[in-house]
C-alpha atoms as a PDB file:
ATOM      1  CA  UNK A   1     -25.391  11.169  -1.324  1.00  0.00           C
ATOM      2  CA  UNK A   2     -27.839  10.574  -3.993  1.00  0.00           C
ATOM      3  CA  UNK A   3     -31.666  10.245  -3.402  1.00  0.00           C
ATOM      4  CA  UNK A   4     -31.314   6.147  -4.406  1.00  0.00           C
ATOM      5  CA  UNK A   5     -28.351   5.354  -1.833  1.00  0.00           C
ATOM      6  CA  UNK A   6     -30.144   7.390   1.182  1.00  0.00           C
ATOM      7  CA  UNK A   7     -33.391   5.693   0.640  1.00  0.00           C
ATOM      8  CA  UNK A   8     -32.393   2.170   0.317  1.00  0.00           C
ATOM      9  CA  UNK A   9     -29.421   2.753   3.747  1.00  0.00           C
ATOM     10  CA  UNK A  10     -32.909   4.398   5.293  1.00  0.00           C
ATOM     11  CA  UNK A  11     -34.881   1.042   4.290  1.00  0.00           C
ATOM     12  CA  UNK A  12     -32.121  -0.958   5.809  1.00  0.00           C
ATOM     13  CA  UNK A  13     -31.470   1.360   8.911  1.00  0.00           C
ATOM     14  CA  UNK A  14     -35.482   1.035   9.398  1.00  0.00           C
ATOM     15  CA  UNK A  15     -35.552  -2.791   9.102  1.00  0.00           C
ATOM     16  CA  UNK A  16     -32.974  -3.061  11.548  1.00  0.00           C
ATOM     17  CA  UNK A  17     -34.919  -0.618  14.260  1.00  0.00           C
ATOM     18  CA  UNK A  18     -37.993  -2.419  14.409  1.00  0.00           C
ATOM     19  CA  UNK A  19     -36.065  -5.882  14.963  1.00  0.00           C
ATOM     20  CA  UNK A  20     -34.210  -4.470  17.389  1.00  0.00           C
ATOM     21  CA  UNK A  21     -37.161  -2.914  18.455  1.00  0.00           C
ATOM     22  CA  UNK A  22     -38.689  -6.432  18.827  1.00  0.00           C
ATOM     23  CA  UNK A  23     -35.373  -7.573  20.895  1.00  0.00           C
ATOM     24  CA  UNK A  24     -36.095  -4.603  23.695  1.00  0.00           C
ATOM     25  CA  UNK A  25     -39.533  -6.066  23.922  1.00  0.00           C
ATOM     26  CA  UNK A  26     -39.532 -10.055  23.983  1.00  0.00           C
ATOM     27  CA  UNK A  27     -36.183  -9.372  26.841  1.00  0.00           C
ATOM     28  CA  UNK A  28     -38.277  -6.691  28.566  1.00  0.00           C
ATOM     29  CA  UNK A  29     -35.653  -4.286  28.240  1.00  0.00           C
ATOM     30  CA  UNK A  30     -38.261  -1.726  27.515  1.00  0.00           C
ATOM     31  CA  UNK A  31     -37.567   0.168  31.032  1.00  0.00           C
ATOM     32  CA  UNK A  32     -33.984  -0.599  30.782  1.00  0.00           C
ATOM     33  CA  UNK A  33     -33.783   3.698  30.582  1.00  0.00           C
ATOM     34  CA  UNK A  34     -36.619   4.831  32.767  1.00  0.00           C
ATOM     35  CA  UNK A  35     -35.653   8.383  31.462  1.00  0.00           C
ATOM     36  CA  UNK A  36     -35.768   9.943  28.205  1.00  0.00           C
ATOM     37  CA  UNK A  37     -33.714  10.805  25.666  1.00  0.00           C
ATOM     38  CA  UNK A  38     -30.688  10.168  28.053  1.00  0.00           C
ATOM     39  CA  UNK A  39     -30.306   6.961  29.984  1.00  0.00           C
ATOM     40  CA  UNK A  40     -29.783   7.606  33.809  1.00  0.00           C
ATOM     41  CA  UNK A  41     -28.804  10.694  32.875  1.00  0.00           C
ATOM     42  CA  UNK A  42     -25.648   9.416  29.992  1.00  0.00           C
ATOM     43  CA  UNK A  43     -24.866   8.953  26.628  1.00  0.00           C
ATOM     44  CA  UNK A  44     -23.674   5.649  27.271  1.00  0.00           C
ATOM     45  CA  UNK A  45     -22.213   3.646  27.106  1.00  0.00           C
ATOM     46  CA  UNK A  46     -24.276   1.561  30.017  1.00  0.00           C
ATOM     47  CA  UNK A  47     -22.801  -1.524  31.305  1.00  0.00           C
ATOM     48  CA  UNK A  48     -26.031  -3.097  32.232  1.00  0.00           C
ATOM     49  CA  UNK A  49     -27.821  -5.444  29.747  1.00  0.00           C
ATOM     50  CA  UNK A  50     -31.098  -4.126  29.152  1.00  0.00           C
ATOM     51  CA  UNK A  51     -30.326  -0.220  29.421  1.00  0.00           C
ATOM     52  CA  UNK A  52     -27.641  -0.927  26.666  1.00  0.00           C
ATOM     53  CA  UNK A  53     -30.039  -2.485  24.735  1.00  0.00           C
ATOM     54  CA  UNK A  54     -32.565  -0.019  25.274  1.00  0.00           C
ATOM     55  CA  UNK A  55     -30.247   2.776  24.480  1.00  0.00           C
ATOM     56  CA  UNK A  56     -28.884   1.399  21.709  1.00  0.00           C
ATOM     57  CA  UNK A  57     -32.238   1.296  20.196  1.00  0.00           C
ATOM     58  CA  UNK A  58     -32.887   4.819  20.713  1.00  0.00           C
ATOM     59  CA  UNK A  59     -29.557   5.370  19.091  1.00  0.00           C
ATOM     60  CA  UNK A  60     -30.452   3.669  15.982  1.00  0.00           C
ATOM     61  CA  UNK A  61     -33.792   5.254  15.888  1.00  0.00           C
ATOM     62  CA  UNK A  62     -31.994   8.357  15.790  1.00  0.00           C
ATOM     63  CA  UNK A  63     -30.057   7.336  12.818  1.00  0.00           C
ATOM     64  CA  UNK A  64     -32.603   6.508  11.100  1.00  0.00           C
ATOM     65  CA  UNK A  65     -34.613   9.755  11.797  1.00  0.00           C
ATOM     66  CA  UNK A  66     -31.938  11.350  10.022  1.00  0.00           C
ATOM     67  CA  UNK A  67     -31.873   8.916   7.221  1.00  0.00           C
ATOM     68  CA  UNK A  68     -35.869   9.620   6.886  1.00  0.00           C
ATOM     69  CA  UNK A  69     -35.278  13.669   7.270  1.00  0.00           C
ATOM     70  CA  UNK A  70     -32.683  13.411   4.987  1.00  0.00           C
ATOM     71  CA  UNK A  71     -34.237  11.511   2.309  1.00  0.00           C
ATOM     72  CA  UNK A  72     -37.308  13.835   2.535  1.00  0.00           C
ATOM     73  CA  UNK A  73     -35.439  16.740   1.931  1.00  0.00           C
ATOM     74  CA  UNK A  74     -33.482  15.797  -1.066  1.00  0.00           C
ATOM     75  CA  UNK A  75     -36.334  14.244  -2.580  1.00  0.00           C
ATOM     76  CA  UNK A  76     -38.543  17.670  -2.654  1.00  0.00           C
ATOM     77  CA  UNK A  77     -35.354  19.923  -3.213  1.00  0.00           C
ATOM     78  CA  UNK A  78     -33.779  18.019  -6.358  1.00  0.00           C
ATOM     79  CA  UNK A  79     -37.345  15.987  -7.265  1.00  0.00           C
ATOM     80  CA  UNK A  80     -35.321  13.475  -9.231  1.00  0.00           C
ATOM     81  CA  UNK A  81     -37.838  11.368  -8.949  1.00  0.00           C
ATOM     82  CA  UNK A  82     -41.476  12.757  -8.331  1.00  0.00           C
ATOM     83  CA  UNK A  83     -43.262   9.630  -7.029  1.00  0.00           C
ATOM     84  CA  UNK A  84     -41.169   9.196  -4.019  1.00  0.00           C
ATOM     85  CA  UNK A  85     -41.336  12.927  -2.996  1.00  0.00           C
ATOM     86  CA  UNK A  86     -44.973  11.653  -1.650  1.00  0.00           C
ATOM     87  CA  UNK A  87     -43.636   8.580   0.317  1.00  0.00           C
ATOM     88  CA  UNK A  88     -40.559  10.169   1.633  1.00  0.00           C
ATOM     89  CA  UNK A  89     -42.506  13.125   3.114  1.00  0.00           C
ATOM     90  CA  UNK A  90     -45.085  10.687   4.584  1.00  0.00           C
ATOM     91  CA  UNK A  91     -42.163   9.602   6.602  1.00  0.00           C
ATOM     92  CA  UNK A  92     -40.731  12.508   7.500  1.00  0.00           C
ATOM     93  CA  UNK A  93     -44.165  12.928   9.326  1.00  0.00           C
ATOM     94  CA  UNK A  94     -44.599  10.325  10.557  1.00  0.00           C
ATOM     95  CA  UNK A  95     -40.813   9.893  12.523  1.00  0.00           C
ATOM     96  CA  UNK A  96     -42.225  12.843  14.548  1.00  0.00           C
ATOM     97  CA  UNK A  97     -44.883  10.791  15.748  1.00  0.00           C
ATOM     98  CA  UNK A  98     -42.911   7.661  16.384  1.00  0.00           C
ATOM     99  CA  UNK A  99     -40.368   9.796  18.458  1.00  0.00           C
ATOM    100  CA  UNK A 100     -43.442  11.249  20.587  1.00  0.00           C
ATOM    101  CA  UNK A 101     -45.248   7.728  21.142  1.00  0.00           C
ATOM    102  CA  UNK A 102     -41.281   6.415  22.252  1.00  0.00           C
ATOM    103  CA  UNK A 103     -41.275   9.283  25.260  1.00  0.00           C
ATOM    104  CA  UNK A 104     -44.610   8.377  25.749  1.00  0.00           C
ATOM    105  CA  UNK A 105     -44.143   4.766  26.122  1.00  0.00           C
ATOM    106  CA  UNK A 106     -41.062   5.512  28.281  1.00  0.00           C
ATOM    107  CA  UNK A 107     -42.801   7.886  30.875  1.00  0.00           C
ATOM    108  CA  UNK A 108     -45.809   5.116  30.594  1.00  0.00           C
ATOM    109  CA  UNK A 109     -44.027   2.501  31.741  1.00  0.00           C
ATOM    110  CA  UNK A 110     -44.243   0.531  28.548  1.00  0.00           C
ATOM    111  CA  UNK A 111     -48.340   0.181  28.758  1.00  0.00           C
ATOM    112  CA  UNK A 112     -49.545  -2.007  26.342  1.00  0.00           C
ATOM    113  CA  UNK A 113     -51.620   0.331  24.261  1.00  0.00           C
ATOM    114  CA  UNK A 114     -48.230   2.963  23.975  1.00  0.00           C
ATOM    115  CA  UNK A 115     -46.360  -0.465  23.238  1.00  0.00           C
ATOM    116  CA  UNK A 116     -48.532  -1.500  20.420  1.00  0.00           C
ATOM    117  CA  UNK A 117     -48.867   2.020  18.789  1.00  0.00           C
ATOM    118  CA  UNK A 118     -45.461   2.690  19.092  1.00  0.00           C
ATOM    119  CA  UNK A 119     -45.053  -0.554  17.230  1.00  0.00           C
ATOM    120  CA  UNK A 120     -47.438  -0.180  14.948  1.00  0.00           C
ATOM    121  CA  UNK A 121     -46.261   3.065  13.434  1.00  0.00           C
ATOM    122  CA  UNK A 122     -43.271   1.871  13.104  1.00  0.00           C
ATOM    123  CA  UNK A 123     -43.936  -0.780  10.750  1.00  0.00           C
ATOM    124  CA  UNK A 124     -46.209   1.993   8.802  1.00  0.00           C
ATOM    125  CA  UNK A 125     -43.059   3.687   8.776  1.00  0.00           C
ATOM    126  CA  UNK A 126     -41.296   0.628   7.493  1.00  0.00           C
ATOM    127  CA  UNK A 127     -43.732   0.654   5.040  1.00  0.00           C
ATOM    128  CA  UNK A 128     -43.278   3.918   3.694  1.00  0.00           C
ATOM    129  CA  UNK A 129     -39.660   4.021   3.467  1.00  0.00           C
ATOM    130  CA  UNK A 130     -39.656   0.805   1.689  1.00  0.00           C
ATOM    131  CA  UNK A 131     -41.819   2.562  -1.055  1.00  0.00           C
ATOM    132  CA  UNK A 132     -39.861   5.572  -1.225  1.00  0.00           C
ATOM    133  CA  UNK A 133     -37.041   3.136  -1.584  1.00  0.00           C
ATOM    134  CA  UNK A 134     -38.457   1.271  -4.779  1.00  0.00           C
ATOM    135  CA  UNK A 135     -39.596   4.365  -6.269  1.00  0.00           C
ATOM    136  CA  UNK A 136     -35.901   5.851  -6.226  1.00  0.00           C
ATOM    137  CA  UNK A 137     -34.832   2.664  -7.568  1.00  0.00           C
ATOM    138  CA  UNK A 138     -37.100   1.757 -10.466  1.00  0.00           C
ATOM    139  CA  UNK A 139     -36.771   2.921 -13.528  1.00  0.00           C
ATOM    140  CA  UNK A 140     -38.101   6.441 -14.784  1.00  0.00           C
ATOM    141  CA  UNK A 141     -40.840   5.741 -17.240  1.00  0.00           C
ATOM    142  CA  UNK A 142     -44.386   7.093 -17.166  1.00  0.00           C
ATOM    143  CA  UNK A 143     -46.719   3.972 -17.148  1.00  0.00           C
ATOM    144  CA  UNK A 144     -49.784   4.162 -18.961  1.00  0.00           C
ATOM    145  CA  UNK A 145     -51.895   4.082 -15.779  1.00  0.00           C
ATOM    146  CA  UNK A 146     -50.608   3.971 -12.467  1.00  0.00           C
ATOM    147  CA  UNK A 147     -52.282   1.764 -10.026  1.00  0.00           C
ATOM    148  CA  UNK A 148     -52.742  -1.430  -8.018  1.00  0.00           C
ATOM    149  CA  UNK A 149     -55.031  -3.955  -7.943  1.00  0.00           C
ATOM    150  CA  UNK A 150     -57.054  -5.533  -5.339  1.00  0.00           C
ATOM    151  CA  UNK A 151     -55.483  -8.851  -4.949  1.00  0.00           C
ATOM    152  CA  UNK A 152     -52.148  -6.501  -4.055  1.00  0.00           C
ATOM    153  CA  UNK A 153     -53.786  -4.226  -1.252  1.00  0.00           C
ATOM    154  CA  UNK A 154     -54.761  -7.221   0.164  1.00  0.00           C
ATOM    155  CA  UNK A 155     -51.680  -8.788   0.388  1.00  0.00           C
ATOM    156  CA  UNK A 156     -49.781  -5.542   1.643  1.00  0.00           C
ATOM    157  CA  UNK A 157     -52.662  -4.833   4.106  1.00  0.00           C
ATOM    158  CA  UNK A 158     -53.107  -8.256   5.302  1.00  0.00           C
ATOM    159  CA  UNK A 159     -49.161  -8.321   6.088  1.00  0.00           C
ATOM    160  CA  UNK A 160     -49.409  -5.204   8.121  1.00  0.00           C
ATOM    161  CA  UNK A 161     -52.377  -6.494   9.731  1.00  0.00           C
ATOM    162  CA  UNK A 162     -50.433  -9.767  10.857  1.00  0.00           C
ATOM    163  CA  UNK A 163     -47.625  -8.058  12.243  1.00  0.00           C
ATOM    164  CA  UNK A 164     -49.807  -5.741  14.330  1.00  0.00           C
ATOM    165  CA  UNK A 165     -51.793  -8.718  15.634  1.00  0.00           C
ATOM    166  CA  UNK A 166     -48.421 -10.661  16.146  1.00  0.00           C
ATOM    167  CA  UNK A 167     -47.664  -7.661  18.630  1.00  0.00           C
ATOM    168  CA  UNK A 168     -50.077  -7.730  20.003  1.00  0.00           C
ATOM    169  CA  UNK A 169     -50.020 -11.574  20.851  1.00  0.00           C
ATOM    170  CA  UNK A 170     -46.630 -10.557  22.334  1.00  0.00           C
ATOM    171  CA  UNK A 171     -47.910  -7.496  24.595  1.00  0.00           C
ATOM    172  CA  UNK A 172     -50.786  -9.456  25.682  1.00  0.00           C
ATOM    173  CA  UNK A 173     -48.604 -12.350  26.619  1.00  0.00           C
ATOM    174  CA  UNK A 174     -50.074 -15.058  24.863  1.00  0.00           C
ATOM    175  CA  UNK A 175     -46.412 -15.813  23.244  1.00  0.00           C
ATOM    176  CA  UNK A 176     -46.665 -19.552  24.959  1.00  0.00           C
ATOM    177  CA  UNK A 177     -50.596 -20.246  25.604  1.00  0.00           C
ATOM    178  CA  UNK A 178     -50.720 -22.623  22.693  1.00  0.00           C
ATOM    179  CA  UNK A 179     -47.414 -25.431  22.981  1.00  0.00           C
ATOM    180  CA  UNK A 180     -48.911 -27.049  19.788  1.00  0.00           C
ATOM    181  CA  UNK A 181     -49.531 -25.607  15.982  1.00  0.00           C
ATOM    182  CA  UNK A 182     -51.879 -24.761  14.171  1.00  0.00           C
ATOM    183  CA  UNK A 183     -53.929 -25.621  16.370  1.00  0.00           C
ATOM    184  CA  UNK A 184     -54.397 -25.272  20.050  1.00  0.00           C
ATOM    185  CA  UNK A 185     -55.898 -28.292  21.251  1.00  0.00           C
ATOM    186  CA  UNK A 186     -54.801 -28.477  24.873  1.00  0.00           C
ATOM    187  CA  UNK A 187     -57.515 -29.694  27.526  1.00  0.00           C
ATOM    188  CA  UNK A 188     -58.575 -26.924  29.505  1.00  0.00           C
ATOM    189  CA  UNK A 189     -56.814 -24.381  27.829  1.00  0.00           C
ATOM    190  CA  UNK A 190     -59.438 -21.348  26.928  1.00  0.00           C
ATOM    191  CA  UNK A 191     -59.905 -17.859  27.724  1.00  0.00           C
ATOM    192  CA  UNK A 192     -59.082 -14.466  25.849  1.00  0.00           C
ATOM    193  CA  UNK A 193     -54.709 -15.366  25.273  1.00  0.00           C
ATOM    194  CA  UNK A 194     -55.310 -18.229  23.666  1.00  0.00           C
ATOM    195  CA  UNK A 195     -58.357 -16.327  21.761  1.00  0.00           C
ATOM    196  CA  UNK A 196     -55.654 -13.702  20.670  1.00  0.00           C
ATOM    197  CA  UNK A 197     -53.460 -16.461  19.856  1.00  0.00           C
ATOM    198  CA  UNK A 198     -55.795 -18.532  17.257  1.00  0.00           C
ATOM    199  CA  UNK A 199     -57.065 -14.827  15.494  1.00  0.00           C
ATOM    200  CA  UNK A 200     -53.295 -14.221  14.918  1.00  0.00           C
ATOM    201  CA  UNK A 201     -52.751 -17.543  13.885  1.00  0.00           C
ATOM    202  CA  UNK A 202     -56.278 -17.473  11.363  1.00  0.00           C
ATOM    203  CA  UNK A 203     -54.558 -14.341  10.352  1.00  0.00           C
ATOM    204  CA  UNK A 204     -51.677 -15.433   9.240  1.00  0.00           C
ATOM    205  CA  UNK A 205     -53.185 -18.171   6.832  1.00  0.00           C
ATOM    206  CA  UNK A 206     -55.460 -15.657   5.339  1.00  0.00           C
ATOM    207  CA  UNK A 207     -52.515 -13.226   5.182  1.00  0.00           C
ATOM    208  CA  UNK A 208     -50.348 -15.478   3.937  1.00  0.00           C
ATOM    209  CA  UNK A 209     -52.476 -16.966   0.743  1.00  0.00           C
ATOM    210  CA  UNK A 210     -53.002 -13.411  -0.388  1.00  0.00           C
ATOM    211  CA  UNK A 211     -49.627 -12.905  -0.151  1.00  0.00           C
ATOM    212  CA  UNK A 212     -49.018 -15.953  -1.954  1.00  0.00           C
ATOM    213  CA  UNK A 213     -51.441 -15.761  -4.506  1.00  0.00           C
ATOM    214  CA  UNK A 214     -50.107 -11.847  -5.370  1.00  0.00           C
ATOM    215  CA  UNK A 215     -46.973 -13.376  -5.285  1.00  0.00           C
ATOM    216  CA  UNK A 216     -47.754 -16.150  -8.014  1.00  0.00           C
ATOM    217  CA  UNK A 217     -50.109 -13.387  -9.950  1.00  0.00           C
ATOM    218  CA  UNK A 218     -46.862 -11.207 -10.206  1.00  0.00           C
ATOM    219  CA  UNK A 219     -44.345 -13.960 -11.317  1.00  0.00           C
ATOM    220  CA  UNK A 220     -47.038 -14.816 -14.289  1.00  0.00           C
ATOM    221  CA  UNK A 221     -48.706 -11.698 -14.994  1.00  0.00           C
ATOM    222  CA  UNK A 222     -45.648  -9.248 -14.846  1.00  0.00           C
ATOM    223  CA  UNK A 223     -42.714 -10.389 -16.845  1.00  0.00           C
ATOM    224  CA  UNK A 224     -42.207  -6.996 -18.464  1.00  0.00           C
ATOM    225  CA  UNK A 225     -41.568  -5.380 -14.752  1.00  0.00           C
ATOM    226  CA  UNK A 226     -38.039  -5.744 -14.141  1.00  0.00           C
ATOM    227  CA  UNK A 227     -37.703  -6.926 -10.420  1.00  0.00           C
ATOM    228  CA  UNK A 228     -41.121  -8.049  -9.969  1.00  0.00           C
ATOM    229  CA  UNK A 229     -40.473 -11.882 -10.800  1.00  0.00           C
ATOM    230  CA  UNK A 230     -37.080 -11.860  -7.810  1.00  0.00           C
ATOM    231  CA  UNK A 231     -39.172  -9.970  -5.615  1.00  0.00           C
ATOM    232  CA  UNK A 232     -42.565 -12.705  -5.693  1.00  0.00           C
ATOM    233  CA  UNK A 233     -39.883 -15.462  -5.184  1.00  0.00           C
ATOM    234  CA  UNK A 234     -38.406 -13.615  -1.736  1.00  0.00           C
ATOM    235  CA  UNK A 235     -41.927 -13.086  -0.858  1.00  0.00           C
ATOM    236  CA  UNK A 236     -43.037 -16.310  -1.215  1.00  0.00           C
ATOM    237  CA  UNK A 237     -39.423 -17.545   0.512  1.00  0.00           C
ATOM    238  CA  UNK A 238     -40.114 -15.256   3.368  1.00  0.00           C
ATOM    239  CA  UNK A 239     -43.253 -15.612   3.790  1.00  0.00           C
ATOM    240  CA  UNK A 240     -42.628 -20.132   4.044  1.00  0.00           C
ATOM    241  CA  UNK A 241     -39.753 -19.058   6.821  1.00  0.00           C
ATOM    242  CA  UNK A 242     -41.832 -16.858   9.086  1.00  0.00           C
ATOM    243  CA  UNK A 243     -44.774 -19.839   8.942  1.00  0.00           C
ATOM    244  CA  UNK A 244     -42.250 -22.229   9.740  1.00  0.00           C
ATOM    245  CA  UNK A 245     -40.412 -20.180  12.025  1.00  0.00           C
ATOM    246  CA  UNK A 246     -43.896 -19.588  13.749  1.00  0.00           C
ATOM    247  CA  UNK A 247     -44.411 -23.081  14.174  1.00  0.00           C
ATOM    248  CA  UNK A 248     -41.705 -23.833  15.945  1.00  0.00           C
ATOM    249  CA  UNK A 249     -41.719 -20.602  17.966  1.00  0.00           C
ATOM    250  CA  UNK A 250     -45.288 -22.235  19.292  1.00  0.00           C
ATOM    251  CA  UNK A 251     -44.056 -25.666  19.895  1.00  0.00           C
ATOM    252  CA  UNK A 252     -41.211 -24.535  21.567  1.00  0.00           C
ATOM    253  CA  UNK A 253     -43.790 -22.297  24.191  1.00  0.00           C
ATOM    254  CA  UNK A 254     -42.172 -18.912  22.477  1.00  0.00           C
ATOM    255  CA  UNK A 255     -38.198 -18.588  23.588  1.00  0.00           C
ATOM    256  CA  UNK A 256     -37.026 -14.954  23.087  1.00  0.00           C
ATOM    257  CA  UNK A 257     -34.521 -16.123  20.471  1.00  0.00           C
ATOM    258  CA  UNK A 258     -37.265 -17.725  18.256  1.00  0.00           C
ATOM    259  CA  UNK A 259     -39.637 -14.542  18.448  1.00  0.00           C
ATOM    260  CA  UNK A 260     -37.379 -12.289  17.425  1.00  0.00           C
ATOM    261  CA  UNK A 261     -36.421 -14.055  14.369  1.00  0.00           C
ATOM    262  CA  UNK A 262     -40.411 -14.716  13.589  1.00  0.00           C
ATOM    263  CA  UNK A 263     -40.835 -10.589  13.640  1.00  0.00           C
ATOM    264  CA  UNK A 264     -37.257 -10.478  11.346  1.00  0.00           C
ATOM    265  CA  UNK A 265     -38.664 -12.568   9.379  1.00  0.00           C
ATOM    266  CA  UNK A 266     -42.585 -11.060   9.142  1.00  0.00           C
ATOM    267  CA  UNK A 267     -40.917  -7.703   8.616  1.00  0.00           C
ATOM    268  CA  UNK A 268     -38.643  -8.755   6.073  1.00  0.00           C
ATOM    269  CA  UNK A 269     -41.666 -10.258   4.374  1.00  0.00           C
ATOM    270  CA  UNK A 270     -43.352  -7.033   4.936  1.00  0.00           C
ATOM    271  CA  UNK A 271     -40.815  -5.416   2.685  1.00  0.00           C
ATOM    272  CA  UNK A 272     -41.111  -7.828   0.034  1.00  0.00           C
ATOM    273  CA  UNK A 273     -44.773  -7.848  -0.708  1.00  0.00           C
ATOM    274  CA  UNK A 274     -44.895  -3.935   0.276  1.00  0.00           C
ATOM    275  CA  UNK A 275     -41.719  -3.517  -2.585  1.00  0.00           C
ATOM    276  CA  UNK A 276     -43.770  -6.180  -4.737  1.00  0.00           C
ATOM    277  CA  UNK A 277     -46.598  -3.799  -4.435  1.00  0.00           C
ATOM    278  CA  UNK A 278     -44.550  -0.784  -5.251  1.00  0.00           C
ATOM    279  CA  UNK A 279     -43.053  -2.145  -8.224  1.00  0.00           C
ATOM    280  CA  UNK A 280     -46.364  -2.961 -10.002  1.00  0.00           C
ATOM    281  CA  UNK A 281     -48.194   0.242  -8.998  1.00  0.00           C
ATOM    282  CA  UNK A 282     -45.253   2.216 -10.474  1.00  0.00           C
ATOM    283  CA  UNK A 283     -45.363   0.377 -13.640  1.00  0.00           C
ATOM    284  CA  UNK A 284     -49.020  -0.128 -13.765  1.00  0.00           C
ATOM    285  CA  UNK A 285     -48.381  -3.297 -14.159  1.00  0.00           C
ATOM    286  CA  UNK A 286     -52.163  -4.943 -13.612  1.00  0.00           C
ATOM    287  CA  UNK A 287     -53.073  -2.928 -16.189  1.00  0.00           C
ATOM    288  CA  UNK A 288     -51.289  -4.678 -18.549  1.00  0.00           C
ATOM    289  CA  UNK A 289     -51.412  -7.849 -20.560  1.00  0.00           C
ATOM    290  CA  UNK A 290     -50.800 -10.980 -19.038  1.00  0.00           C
ATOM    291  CA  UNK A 291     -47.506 -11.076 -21.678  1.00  0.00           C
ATOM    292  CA  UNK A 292     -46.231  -8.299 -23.722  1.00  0.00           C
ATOM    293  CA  UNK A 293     -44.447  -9.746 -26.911  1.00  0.00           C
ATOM    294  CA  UNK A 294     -42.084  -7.699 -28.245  1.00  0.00           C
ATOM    295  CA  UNK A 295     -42.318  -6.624 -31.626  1.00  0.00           C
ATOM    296  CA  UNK A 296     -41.916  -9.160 -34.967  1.00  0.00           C
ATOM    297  CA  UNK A 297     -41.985 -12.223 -32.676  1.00  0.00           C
ATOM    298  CA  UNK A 298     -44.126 -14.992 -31.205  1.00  0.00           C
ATOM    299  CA  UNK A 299     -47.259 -15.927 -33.518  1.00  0.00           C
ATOM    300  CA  UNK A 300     -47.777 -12.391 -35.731  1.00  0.00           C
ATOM    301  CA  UNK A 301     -44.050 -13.320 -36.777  1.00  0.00           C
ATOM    302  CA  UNK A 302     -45.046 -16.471 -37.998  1.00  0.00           C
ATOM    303  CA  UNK A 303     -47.869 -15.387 -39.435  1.00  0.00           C
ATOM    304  CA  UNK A 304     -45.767 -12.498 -41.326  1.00  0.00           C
ATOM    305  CA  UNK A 305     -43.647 -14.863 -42.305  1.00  0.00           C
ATOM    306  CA  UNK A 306     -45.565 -17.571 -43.589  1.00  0.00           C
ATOM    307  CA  UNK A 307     -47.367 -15.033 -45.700  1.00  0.00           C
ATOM    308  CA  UNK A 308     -44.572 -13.720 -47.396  1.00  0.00           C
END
């Protein structure tokens, strides 16, 4: 299997784990296996609902730590593509840690803290897979000068930070203190849950116009990068779906259903602004004019003309 097809099944395989991740946790299916790695001592299958789920969770997670193994090891043996060698053995790293904090939370009894961390690193894993996936994918040119600019690590680092404070929303349980959006505006409603809630919620609007506005900077300011213009337009998609999704989530005093598809569809936008990112540090894009003109057209060809 080639270095571009493993990365981008990883990617998927990843995405998929930390929704399903999010499905163990809103249905409290988190003890569903009080041991570890086996689940009352079997394989499976179980034919109870929340050790299935639970094992089937740890059996995608070990799918993907294969995928992530995998991927690291190709990419340093065959370096096809030195800037995802980086990336790819990040994440090799970092699985081990993910697969410690999962014991951990297991023989914790899901505490919040080994909740959150264990949630947490896996969307920094989610992260890094999702590079090494764009930087098997793009194309193989040297850019002038690599690099990012700020407006872009803002937007990938206040998407990570709005995920980890959505989790933590959840773990807290402060899913349903607020039965109204944006606001909370419910007589005698106060204390630290609905605190958590409203910092999540002031979060996600200053999240979501950097996200926006790297979004719209990309679309206008890199039309040489090929895939930068379809990835600002699923970022700015996904990014209207989680807010509405949110919304109703709120209203609706946070059904399991609904939360799970407002993490599917924070960590899908997760993907897009962190590929977004990706793209445009790989091509050094913000270090480049606004709009590259390709050669004998636009004005200077008029010009040229006109004085011949």
């Amino acid at each position: 299997m080639t270095l571009r097809a493993l990365a981008v099944a990883t990617a998927v395989a990843t995405y998929a784990l930390v929704v399903l991740g999010s499905t163990v946790r809103v249905t409290e299916s988190g003890m569903g296996c009080p041991g570890w790695p086996l689940c009352y001592g079997q394989l499976g299958p179980i034919d109870r609902f929340h050790a299935l789920l639970e094992q089937s969770h740890r059996y995608l997670a070990a799918a993907v730590t294969i995928g992530v193994v995998a991927t690291a090891l190709i990419a340093l043996r065959r370096r096809p593509r030195p800037v995802a060698t980086r990336p790819a053995l990040a994440g090799a790293g970092l699985i081990v840690v993910q697969i410690v904090l999962g014991a951990v939370t297991v023989f914790a009894h899901n505490a919040p803290p080994t909740v959150a961390a264990h949630l947490v690193t896996g969307l920094v894993l989610l992260s890094l897979v999702t590079v090494t996936a764009v930087a098997a994918l793009a194309p193989h040119e040297e850019a002038p000068a690599r690099g990012l600019g700020p407006l872009g690590w803002w937007a990938t680092g206040g998407a990570l930070l709005l995920l980890v404070s959505g989790s933590l929303v959840v773990d807290g349980g402060a899913s349903a203190t607020c039965p109204s959006w944006p606001g909370c505006p419910v007589a005698g409603v106060a204390g630290p849950l609905v605190a958590l809630q409203l910092v999540h919620r002031g979060l996600g609007l200053a999240a979501g116009t950097a996200m926006l506005a790297f979004s719209v900077r990309a679309w206008r300011r890199w039309p040489a990068t090929r895939g930068a213009r379809p990835l600002a337009a699923a970022t700015v998609a996904l990014l209207a779906a989680t807010g509405a999704i949110g919304a109703v989530t709120g209203l609706l005093r946070a059904p399991e259903v609904w939360q799970d598809a407002h993490l599917a569809a924070a960590a899908a936008t997760l993907v897009a602004v962190g590929a977004l990112a990706s793209l445009g540090w790989l091509a050094g894009a913000d270090g480049r004019p606004a709009v590259e003109r390709p050669r004998g057209s636009g004005e200077g060809a008029s010009a040229s003309s006109a004085a011949r």
